[in-house]
Every structure is written in C-alpha cells, then in structure tokens.
N, C-alpha and C. Protein backbone atom coordinates (compact mmCIF):
# COMPACT_ATOMS: atom_id res chain seq x y z
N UNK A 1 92.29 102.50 119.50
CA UNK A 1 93.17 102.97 118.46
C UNK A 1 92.48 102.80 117.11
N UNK A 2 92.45 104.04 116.48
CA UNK A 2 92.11 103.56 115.33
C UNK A 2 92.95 104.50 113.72
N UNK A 3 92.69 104.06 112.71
CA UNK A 3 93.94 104.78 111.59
C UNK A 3 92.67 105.01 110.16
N UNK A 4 93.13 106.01 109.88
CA UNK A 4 92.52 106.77 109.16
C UNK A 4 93.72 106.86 107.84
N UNK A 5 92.79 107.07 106.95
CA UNK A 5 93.77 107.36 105.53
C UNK A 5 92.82 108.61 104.82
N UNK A 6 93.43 109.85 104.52
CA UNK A 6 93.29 111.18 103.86
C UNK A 6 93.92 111.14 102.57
N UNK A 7 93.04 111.77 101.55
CA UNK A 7 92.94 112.36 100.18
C UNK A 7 93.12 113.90 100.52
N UNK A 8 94.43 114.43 100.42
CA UNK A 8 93.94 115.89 100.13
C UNK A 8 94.57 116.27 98.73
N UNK A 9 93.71 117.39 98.92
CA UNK A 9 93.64 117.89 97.35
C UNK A 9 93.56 119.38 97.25
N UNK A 10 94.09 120.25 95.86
CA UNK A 10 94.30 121.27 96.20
C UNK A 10 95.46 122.00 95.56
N UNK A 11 96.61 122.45 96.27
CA UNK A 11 97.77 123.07 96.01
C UNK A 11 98.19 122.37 97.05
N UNK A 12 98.53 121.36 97.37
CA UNK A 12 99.60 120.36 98.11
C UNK A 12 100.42 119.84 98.00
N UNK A 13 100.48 119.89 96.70
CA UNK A 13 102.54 119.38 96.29
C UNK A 13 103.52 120.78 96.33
N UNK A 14 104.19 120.90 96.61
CA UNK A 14 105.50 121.86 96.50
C UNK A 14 105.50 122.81 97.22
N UNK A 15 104.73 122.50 98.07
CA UNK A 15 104.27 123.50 98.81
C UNK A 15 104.76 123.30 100.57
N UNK A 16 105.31 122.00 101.02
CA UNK A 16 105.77 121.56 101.88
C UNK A 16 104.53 120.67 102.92
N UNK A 17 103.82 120.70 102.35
CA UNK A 17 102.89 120.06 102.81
C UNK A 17 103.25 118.45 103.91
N UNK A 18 104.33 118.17 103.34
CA UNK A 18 104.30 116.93 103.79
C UNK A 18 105.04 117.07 104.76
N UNK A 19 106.71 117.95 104.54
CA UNK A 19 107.23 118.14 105.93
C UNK A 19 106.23 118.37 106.90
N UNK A 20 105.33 119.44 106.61
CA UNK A 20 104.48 120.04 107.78
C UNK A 20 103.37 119.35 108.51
N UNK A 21 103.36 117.73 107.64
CA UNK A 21 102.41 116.94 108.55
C UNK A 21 103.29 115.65 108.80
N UNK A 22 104.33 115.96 108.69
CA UNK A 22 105.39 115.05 109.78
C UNK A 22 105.74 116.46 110.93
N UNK A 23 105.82 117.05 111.22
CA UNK A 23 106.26 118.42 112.01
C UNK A 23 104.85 118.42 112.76
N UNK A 24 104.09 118.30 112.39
CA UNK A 24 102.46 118.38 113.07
C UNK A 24 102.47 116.73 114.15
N UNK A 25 102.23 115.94 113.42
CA UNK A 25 102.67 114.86 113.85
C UNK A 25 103.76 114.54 115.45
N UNK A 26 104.83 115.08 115.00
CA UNK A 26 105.60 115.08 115.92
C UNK A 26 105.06 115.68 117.12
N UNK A 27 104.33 116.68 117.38
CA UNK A 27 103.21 117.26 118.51
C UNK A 27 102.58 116.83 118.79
N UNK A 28 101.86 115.56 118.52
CA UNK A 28 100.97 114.86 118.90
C UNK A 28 100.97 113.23 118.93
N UNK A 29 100.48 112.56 119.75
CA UNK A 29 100.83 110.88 119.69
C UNK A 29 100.20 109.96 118.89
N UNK A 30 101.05 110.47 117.25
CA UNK A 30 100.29 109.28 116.62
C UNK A 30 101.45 108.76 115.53
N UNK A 31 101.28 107.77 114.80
CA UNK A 31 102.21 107.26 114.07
C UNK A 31 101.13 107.46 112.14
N UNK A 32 102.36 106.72 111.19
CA UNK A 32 102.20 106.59 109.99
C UNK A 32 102.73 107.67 109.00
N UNK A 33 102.17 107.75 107.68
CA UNK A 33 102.89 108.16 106.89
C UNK A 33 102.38 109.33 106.01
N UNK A 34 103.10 110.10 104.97
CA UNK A 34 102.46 110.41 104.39
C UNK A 34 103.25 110.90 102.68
N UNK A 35 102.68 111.15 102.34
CA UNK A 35 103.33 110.84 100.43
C UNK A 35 102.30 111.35 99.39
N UNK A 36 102.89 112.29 98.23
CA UNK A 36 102.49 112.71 97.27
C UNK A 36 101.94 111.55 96.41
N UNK A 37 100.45 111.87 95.96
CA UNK A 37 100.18 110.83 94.61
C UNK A 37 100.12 111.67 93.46
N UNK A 38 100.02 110.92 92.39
CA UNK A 38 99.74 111.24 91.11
C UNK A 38 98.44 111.86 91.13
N UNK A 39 98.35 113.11 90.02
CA UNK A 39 97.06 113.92 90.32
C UNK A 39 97.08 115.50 91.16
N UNK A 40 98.15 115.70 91.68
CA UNK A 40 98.37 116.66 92.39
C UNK A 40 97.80 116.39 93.88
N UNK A 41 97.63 115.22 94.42
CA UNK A 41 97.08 115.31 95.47
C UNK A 41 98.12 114.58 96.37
N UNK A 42 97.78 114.46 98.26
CA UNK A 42 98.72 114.20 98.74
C UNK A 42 97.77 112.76 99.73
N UNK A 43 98.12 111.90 100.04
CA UNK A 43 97.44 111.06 100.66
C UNK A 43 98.78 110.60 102.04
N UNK A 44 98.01 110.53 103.61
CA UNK A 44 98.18 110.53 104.35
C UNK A 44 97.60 109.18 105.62
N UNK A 45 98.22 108.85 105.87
CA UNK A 45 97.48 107.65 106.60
C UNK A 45 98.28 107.94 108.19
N UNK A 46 97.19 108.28 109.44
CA UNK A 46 97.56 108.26 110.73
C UNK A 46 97.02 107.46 111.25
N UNK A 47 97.68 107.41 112.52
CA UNK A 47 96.86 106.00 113.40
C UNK A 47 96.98 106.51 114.65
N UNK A 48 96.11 106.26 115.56
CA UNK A 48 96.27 106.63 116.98
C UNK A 48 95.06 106.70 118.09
N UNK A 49 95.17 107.28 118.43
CA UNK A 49 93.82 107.30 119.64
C UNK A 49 92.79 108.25 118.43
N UNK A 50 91.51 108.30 118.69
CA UNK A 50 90.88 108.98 117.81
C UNK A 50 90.82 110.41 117.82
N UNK A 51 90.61 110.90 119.38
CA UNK A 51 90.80 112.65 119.61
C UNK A 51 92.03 112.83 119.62
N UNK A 52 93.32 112.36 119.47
CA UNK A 52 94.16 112.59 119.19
C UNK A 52 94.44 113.03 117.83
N UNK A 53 93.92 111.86 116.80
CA UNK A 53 94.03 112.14 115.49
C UNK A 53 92.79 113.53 115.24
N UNK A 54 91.87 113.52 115.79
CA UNK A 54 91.05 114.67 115.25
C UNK A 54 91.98 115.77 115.54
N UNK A 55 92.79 116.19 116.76
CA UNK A 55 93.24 117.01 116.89
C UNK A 55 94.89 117.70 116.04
N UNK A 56 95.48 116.95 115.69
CA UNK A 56 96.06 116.24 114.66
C UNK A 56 95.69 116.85 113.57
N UNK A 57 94.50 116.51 112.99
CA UNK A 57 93.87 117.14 111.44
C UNK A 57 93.60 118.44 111.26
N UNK A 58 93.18 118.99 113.11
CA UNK A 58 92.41 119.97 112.73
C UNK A 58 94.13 120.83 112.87
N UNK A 59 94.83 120.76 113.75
CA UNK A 59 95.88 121.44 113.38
C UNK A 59 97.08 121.50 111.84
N UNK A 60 96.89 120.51 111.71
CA UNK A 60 97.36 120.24 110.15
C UNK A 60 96.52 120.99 109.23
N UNK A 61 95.35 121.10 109.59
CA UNK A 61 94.32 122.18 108.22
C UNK A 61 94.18 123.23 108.59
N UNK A 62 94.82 123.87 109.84
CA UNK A 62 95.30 125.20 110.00
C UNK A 62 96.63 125.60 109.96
N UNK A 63 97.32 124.87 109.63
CA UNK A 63 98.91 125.80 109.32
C UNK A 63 98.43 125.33 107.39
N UNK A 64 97.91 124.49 106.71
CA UNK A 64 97.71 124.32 105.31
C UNK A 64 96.74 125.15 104.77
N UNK A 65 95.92 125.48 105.74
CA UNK A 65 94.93 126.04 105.54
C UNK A 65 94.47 126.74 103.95
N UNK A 66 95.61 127.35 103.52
CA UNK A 66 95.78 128.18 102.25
C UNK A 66 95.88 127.44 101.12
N UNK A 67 96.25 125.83 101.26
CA UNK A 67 96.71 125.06 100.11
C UNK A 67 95.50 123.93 99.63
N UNK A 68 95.06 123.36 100.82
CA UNK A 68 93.68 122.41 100.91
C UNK A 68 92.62 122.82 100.18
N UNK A 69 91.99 122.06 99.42
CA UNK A 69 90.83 122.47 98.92
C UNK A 69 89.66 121.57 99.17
N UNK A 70 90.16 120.08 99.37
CA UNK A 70 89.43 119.36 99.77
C UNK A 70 90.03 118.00 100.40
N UNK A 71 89.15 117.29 100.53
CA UNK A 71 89.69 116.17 101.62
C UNK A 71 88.86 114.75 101.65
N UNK A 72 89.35 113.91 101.59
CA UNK A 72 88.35 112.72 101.40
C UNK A 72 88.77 111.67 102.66
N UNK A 73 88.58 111.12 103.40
CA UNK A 73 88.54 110.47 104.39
C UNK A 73 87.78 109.21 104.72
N UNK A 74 88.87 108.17 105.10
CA UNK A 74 87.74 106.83 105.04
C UNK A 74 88.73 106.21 106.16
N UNK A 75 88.12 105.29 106.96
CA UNK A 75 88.88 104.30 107.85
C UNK A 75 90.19 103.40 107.25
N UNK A 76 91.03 102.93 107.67
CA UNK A 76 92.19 102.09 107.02
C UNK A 76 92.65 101.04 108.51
N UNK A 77 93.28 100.10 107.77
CA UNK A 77 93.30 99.04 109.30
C UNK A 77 94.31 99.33 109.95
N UNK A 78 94.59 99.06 111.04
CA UNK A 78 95.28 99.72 112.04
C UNK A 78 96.26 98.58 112.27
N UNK A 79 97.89 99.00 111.84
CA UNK A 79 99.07 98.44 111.43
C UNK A 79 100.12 98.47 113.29
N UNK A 80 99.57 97.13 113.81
CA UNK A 80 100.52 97.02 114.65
C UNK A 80 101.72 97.10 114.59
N UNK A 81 102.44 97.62 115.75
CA UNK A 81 104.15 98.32 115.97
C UNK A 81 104.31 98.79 115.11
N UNK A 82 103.65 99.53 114.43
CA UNK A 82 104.23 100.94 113.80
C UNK A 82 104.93 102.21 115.01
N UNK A 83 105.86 102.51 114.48
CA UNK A 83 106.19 103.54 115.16
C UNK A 83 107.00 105.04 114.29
N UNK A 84 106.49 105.99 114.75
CA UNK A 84 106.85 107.01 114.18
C UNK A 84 105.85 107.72 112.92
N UNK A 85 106.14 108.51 112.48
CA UNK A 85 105.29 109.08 111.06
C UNK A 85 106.47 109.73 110.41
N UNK A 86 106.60 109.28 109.12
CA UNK A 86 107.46 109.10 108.48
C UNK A 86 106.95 109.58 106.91
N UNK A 87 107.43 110.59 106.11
CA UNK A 87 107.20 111.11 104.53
C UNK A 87 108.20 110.07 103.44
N UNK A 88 106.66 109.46 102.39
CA UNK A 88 107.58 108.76 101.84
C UNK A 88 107.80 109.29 99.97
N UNK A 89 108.26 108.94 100.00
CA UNK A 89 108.23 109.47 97.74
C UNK A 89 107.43 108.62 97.34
C-alpha cells in the first residue's frame, strides 16, 4: 500500500473537479481526500495498492482532461484505517 499526494493545476476549481475525483474514486479501491487550495489549484491525496492508484489517475486525467494543465506528485505517508475518499473545503 502506498499514498500519494497531487498538485493539480490549471482550470480546476469550478469546474467540478473534485466531485469527479470522489466519483472516480468510488470505481476503484482506494481511500483519501481531496480539496481546493489557494492559487487556483486542487491538491489530492490517495492511498491504496499502487496499480490501483495509477489506474485511478490515469482515469481521473481523462474525464479532466480539458481542465489539467499540470501536475506535481510526490509520495505522502500512508494513514492507517482510513476509509473512504472524501472532498473537503
């Protein structure tokens, strides 16, 4: 298991971005969160098996496809009994 935390950037606020990676999420077996920052960007933290989460991203950057411009990605520690993926303010 491992959890990842995403920078995206772009046209990602107002755009529904976040429902659509809790809705993405829900298709696939992984947990955590995700929430608008300051800056116009949206930051995302999943956790799960790893080809799970790749598969996960790559479907999330094809229904966003139009809004993403970029993406920054780094490891984050992996938060026992988490459950669910959940959008926060």
């Amino acid at each position: 298991m491992i959890r990842r935390r995403i920078l995206f950037s772009g046209h990602v606020q107002g755009v529904g971005f976040r429902a659509a990676a809790r809705e993405v999420a829900r298709e696939h077996d992984i947990t955590g969160w995700v929430t608008n920052e300051p800056g116009s960007t949206v930051c995302l933290e999943c956790q799960g098996d790893p080809a799970v989460i790749e598969l996960y991203l790559i479907d999330l950057r094809e229904r966003m496809s139009g809004f993403i411009r970029g993406e920054c990605a780094d490891d984050a520690p992996v938060i026992e009994g988490e459950t669910g993926f959940e959008v926060r303010d």
